[in-house]
PDB file of N, CA and C in Angstrom:
ATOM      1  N   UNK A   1      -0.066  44.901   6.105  1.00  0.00           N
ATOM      2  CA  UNK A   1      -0.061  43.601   6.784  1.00  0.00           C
ATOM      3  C   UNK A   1      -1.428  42.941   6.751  1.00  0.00           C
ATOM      4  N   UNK A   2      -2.388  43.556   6.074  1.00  0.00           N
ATOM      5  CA  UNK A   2      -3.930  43.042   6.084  1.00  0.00           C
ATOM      6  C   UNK A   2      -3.565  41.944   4.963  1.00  0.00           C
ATOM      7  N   UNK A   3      -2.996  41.875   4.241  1.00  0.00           N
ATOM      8  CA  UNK A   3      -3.159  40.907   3.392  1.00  0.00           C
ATOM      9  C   UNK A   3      -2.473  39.486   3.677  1.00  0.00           C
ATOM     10  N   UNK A   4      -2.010  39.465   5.032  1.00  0.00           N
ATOM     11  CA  UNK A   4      -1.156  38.498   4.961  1.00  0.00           C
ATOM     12  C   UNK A   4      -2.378  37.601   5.840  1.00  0.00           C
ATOM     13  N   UNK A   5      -3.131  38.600   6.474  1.00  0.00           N
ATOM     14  CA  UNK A   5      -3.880  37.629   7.704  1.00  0.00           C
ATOM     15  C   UNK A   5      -5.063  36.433   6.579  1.00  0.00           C
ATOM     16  N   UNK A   6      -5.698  37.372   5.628  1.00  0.00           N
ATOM     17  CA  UNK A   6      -6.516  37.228   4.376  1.00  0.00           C
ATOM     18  C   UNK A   6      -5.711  35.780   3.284  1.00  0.00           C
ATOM     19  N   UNK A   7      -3.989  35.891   3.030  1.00  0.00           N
ATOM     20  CA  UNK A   7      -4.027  34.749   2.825  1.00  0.00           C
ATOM     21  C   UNK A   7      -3.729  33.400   3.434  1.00  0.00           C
ATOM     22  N   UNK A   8      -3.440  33.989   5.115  1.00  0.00           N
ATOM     23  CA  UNK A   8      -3.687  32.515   5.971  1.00  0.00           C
ATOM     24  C   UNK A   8      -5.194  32.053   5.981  1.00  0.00           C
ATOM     25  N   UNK A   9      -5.886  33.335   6.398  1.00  0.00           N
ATOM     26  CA  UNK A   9      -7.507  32.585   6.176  1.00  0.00           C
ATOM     27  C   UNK A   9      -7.619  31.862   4.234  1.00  0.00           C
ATOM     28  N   UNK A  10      -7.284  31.651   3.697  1.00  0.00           N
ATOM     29  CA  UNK A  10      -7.306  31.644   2.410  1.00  0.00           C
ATOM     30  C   UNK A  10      -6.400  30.033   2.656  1.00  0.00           C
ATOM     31  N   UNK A  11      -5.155  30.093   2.786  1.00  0.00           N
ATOM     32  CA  UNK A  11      -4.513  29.049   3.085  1.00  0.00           C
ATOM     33  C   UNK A  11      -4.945  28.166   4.023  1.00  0.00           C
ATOM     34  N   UNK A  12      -5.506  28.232   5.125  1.00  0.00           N
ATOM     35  CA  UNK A  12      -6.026  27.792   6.059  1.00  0.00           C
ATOM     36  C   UNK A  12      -7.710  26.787   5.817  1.00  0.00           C
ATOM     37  N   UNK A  13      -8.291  27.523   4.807  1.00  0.00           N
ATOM     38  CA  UNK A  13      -9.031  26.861   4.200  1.00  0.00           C
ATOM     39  C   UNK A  13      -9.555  25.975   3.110  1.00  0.00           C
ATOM     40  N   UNK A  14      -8.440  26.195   2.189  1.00  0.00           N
ATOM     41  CA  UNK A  14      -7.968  24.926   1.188  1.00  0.00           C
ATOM     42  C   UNK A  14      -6.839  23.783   2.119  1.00  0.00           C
ATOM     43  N   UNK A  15      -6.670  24.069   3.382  1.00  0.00           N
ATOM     44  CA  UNK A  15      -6.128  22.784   4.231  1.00  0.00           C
ATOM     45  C   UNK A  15      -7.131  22.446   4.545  1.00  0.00           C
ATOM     46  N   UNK A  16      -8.209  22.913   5.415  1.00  0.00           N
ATOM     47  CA  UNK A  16      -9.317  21.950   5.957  1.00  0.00           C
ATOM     48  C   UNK A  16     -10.201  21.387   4.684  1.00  0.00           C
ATOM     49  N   UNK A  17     -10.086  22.251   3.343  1.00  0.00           N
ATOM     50  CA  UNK A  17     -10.820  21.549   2.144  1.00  0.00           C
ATOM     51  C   UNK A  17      -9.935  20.083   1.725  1.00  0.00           C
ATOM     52  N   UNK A  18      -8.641  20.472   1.867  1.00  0.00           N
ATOM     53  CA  UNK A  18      -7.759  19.287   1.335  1.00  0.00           C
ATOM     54  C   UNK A  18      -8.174  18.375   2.531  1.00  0.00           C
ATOM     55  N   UNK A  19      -8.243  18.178   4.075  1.00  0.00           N
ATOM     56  CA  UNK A  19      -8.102  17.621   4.542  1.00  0.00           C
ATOM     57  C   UNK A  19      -9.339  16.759   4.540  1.00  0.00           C
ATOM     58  N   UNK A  20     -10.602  17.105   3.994  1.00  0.00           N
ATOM     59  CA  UNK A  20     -12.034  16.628   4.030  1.00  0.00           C
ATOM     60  C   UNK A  20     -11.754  15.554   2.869  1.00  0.00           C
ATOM     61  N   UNK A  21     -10.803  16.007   2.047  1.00  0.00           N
ATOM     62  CA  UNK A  21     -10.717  15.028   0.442  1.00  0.00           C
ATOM     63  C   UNK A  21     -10.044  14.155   1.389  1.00  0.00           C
ATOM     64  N   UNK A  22      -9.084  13.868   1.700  1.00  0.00           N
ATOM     65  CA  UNK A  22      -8.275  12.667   2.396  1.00  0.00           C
ATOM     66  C   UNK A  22      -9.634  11.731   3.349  1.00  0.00           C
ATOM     67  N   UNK A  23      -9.889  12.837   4.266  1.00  0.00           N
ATOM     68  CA  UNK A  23     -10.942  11.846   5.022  1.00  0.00           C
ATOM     69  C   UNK A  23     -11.657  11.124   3.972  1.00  0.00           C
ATOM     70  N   UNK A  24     -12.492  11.812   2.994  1.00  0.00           N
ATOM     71  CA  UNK A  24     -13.297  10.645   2.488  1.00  0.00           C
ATOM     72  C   UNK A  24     -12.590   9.873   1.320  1.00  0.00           C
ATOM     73  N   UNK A  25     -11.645   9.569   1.118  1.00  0.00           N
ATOM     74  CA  UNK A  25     -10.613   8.872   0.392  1.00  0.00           C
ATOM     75  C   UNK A  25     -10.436   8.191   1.246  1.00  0.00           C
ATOM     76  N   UNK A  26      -9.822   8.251   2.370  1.00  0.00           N
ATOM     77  CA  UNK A  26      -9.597   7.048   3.819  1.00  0.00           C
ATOM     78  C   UNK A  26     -10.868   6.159   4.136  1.00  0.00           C
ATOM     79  N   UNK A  27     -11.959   7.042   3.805  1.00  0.00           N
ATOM     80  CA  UNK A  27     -13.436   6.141   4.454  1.00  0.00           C
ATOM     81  C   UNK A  27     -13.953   5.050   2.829  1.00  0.00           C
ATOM     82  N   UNK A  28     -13.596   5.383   1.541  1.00  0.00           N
ATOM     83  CA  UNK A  28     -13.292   4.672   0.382  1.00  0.00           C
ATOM     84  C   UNK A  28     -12.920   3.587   0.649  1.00  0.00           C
ATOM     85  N   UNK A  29     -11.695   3.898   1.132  1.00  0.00           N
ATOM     86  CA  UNK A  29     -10.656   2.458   1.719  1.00  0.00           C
ATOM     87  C   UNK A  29     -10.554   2.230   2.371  1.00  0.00           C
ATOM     88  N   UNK A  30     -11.276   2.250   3.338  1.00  0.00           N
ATOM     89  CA  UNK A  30     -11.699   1.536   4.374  1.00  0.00           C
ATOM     90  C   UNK A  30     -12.957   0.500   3.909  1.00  0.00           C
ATOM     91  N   UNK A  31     -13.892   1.552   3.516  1.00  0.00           N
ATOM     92  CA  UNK A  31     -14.776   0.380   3.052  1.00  0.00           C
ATOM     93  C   UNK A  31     -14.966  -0.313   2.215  1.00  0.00           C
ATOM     94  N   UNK A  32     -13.729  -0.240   1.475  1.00  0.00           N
ATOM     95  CA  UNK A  32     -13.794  -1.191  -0.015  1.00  0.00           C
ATOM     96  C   UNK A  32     -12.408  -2.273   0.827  1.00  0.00           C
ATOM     97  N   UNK A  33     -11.974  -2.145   1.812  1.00  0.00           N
ATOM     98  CA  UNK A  33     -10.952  -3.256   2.823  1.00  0.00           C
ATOM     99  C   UNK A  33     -12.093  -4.173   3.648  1.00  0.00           C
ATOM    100  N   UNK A  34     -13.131  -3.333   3.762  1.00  0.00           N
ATOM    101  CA  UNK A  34     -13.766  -4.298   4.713  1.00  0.00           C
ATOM    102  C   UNK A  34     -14.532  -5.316   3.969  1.00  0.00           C
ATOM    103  N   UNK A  35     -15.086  -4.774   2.942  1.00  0.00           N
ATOM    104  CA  UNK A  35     -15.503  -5.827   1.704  1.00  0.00           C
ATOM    105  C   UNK A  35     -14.634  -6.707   1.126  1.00  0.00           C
ATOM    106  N   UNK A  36     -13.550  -6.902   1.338  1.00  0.00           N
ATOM    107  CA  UNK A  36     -12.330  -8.162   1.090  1.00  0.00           C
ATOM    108  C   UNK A  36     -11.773  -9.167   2.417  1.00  0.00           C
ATOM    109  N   UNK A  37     -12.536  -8.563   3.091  1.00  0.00           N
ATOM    110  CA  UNK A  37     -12.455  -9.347   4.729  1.00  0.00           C
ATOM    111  C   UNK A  37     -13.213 -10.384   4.463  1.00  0.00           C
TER     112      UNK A  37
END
């Protein structure tokens, strides 16, 4: 069962990596929206 905890930490951290790509993709477009204001 050790390996299962190893690939939530594993899984768990390509989500907060994926989730850092979205944030700065959102802050992109955001600031390329505010420059058309």
């Amino acid at each position: 069962m050790g390996d299962v905890g190893q690939d939530q930490a594993a899984i768990n951290a390509q989500l907060l990596a994926d989730n850092e790509e979205l944030r700065a993709s959102l802050r992109t477009i955001t600031a390329e929206l505010a420059q058309l204001q």
